[in-house]
N, C-alpha and C. Protein backbone atom coordinates (compact mmCIF):
# COMPACT_ATOMS: atom_id res chain seq x y z
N UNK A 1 -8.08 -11.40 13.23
CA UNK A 1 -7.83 -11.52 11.82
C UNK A 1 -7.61 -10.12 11.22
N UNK A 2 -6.67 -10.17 10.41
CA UNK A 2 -6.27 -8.88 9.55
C UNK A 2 -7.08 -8.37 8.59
N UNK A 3 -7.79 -7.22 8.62
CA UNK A 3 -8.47 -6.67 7.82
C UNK A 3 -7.74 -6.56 6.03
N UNK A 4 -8.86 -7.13 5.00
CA UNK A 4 -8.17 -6.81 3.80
C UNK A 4 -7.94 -5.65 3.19
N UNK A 5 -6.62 -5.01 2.74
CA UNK A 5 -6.39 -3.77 2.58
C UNK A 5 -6.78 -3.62 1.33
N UNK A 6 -7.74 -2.22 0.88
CA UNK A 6 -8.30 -1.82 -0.07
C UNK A 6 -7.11 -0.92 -1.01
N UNK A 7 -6.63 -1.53 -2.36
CA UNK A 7 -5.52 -0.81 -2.84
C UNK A 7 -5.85 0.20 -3.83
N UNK A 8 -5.41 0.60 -4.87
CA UNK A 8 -5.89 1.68 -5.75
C UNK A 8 -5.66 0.54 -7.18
N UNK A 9 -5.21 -0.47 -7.33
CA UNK A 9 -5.43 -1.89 -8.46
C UNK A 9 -6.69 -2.02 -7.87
N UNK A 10 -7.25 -2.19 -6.70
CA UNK A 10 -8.57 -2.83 -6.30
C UNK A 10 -9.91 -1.52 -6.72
N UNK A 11 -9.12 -0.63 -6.36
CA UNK A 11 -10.40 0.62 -6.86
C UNK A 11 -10.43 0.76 -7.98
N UNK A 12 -9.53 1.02 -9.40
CA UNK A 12 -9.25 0.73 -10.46
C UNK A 12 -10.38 -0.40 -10.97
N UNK A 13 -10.36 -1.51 -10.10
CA UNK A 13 -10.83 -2.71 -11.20
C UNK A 13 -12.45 -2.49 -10.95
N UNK A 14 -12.41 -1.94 -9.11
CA UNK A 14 -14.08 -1.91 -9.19
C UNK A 14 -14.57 -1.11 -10.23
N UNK A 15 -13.92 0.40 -10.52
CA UNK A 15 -14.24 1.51 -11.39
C UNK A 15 -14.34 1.08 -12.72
N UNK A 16 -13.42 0.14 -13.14
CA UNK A 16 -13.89 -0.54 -14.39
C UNK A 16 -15.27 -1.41 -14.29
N UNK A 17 -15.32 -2.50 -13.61
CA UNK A 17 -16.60 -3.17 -13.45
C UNK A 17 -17.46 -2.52 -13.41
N UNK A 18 -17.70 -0.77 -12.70
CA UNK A 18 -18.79 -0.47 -12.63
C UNK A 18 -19.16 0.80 -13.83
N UNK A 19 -17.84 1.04 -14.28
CA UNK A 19 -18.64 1.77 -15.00
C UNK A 19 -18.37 1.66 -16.76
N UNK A 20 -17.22 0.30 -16.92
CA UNK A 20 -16.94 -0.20 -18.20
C UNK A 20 -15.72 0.12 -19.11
N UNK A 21 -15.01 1.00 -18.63
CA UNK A 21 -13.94 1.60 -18.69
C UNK A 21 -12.61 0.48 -18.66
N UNK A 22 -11.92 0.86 -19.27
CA UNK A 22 -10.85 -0.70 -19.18
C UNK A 22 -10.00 0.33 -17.99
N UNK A 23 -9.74 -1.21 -17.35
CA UNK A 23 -9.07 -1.00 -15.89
C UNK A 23 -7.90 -0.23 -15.86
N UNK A 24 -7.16 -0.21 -17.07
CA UNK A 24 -5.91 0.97 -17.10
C UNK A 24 -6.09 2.24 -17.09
N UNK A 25 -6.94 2.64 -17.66
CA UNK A 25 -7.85 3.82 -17.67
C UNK A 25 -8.68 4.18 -16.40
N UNK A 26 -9.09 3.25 -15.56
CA UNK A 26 -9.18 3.55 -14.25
C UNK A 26 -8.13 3.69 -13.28
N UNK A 27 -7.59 3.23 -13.78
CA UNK A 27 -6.09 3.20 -12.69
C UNK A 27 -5.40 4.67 -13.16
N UNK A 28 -5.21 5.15 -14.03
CA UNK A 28 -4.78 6.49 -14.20
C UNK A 28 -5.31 7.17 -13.79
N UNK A 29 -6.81 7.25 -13.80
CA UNK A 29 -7.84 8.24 -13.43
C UNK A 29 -7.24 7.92 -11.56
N UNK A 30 -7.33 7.24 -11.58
CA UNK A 30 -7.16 6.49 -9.83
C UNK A 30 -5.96 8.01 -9.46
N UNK A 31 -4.92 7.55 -9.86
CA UNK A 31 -3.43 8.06 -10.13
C UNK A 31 -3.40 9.10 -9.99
N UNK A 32 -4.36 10.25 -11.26
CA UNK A 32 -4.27 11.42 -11.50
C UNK A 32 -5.20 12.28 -10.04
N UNK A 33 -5.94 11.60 -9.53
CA UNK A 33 -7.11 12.06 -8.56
C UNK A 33 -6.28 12.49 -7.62
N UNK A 34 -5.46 11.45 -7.16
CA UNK A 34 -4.18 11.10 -6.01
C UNK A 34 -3.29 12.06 -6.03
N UNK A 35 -2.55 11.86 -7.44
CA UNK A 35 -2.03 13.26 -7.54
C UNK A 35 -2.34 14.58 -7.18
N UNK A 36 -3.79 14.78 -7.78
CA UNK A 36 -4.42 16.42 -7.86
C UNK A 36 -4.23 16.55 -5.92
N UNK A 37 -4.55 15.64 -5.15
CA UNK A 37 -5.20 15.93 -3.80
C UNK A 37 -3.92 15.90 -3.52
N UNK A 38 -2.57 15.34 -3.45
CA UNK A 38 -1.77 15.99 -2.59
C UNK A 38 -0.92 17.07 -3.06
N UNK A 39 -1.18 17.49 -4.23
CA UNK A 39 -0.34 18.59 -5.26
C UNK A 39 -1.72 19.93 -4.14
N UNK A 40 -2.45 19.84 -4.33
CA UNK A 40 -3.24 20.54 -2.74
C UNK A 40 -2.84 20.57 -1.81
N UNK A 41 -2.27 19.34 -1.05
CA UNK A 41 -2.27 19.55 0.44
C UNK A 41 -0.65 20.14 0.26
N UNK A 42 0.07 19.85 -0.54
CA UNK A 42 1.74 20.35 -0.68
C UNK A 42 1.48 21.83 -0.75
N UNK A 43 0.46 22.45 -1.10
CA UNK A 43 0.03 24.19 -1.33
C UNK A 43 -0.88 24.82 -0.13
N UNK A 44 -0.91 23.85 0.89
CA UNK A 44 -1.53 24.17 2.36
C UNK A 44 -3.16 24.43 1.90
N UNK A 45 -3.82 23.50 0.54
CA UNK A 45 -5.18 23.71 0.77
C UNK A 45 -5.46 22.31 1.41
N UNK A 46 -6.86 22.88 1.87
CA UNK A 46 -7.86 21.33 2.38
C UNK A 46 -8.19 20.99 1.47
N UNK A 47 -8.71 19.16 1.86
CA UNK A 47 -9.05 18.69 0.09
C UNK A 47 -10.31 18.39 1.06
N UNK A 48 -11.67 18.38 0.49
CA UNK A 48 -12.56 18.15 1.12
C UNK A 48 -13.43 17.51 0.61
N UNK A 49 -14.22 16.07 0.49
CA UNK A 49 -15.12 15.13 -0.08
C UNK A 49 -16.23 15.22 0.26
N UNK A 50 -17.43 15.87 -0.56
CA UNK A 50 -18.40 15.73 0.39
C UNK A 50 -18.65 14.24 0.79
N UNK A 51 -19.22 14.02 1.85
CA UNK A 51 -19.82 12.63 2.25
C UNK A 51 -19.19 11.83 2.71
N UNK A 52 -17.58 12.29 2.61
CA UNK A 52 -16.92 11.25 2.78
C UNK A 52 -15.53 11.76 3.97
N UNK A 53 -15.50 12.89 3.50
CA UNK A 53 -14.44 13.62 4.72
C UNK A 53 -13.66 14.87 4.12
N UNK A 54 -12.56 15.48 5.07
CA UNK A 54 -11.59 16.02 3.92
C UNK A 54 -10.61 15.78 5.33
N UNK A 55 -9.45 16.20 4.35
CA UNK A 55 -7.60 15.90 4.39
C UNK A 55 -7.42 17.40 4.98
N UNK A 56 -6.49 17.70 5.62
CA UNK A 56 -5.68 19.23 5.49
C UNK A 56 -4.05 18.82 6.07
N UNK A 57 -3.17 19.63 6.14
CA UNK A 57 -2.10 19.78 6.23
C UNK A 57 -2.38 20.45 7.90
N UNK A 58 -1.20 19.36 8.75
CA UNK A 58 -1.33 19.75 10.56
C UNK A 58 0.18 19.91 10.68
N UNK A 59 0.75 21.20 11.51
CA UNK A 59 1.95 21.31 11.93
C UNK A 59 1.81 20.68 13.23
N UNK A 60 2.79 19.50 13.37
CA UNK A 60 3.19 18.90 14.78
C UNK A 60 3.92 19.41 15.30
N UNK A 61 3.81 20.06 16.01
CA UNK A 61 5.11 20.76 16.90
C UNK A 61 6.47 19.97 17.48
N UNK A 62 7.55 20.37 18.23
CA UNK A 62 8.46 19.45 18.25
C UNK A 62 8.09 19.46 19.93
N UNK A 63 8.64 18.16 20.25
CA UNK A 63 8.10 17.77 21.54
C UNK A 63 8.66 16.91 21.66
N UNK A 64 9.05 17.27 23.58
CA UNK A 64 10.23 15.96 24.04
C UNK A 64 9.92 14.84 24.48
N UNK A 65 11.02 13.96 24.27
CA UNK A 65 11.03 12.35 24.12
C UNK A 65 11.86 11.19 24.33
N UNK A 66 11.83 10.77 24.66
CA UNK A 66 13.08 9.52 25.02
C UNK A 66 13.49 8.42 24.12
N UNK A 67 14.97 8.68 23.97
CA UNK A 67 15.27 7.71 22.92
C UNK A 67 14.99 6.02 23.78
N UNK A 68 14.24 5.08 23.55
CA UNK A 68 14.06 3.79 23.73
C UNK A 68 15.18 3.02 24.20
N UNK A 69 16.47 3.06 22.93
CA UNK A 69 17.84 2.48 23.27
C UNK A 69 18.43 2.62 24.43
N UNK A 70 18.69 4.07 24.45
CA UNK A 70 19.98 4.47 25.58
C UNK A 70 18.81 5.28 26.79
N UNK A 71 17.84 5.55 26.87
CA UNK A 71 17.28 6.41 27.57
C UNK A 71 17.33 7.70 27.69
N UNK A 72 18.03 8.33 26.74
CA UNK A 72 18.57 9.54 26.69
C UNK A 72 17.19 10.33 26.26
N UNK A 73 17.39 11.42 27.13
CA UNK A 73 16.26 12.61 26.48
C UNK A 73 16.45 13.45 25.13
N UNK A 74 15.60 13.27 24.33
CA UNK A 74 15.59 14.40 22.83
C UNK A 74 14.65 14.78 22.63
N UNK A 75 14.50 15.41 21.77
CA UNK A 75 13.82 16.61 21.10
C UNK A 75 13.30 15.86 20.05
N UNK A 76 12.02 15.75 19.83
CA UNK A 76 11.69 15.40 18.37
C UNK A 76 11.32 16.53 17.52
N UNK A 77 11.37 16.47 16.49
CA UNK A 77 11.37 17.75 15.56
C UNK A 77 9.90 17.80 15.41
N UNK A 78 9.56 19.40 14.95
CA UNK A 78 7.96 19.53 14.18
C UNK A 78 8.26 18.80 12.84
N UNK A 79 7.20 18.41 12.55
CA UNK A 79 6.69 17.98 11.05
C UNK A 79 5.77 18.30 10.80
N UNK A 80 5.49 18.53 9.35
CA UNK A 80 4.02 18.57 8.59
C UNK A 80 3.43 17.66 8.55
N UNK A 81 2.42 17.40 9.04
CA UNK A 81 1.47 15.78 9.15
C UNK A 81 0.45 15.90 8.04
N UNK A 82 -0.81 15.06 7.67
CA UNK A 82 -1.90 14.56 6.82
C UNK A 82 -2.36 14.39 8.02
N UNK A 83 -4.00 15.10 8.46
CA UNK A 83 -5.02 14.38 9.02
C UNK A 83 -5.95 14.50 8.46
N UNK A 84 -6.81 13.89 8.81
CA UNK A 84 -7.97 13.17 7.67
C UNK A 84 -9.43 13.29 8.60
N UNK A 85 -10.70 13.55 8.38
CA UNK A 85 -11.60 13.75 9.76
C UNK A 85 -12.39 13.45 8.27
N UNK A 86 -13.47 12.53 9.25
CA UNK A 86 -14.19 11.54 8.35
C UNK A 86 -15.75 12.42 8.15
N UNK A 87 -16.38 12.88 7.63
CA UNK A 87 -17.94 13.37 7.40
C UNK A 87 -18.66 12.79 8.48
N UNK A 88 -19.80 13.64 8.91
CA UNK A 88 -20.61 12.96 9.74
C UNK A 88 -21.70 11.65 9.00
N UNK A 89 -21.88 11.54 7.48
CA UNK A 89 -22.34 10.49 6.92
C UNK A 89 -21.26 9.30 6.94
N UNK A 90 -20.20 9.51 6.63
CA UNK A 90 -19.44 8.52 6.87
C UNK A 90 -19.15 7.56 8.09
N UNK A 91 -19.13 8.51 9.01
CA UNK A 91 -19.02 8.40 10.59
C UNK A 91 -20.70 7.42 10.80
N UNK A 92 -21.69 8.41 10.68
CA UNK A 92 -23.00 7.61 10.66
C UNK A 92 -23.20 5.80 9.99
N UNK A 93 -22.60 6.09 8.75
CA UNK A 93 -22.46 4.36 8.23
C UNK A 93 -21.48 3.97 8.98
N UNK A 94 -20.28 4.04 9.34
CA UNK A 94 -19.84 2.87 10.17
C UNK A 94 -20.09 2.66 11.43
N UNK A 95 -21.11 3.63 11.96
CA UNK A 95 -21.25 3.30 13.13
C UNK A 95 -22.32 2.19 13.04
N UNK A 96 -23.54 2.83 12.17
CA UNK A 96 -24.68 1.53 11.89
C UNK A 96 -24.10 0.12 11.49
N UNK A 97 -22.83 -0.09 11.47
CA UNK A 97 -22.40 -1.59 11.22
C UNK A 97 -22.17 -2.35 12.54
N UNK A 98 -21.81 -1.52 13.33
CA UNK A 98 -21.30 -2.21 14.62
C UNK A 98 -22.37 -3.22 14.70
């Protein structure tokens, strides 16, 4: 079974429920947060949560590969990636669920 995906309407509405705020007003706040953290990672800082993890900006190098279709050998290009490494509290609660 497919896990239910947690959206930023769904964080929005909890943030209203919990703290009384009408849900549009959480959803911007949602918005603007989102914003601030990758207007960071676009400037090569780490965004870092306590408790919860942080983000940084990873150069993938380019590295060879086979096109699927024709079998032909290529080159895939470097890219700038998002990785994400979770807190050791975070890591700790989901492990206590297993």
């Amino acid at each position: 079974m497919k896990p239910k995906t947690f959206t930023k309407r769904e964080l929005a509405r909890r943030l209203h429920e919990r703290f009384g705020f009408s849900e549009r007003s959480m959803y911007r706040l949602v918005e603007a947060l989102l914003e601030e953290m990758k207007t960071a990672l676009e400037r090569g800082e780490e965004v870092k949560i306590v408790h919860f993890g942080h983000f940084r900006v990873h150069y993938r190098r380019p590295r060879r590969g086979v096109n699927p279709r024709t079998g032909e050998a290529i080159i895939i290009p470097g890219a700038r990636t998002v990785l994400f490494r979770a807190a050791p509290t975070l890591k700790a609660l989901l492990h206590a669920q297993e």
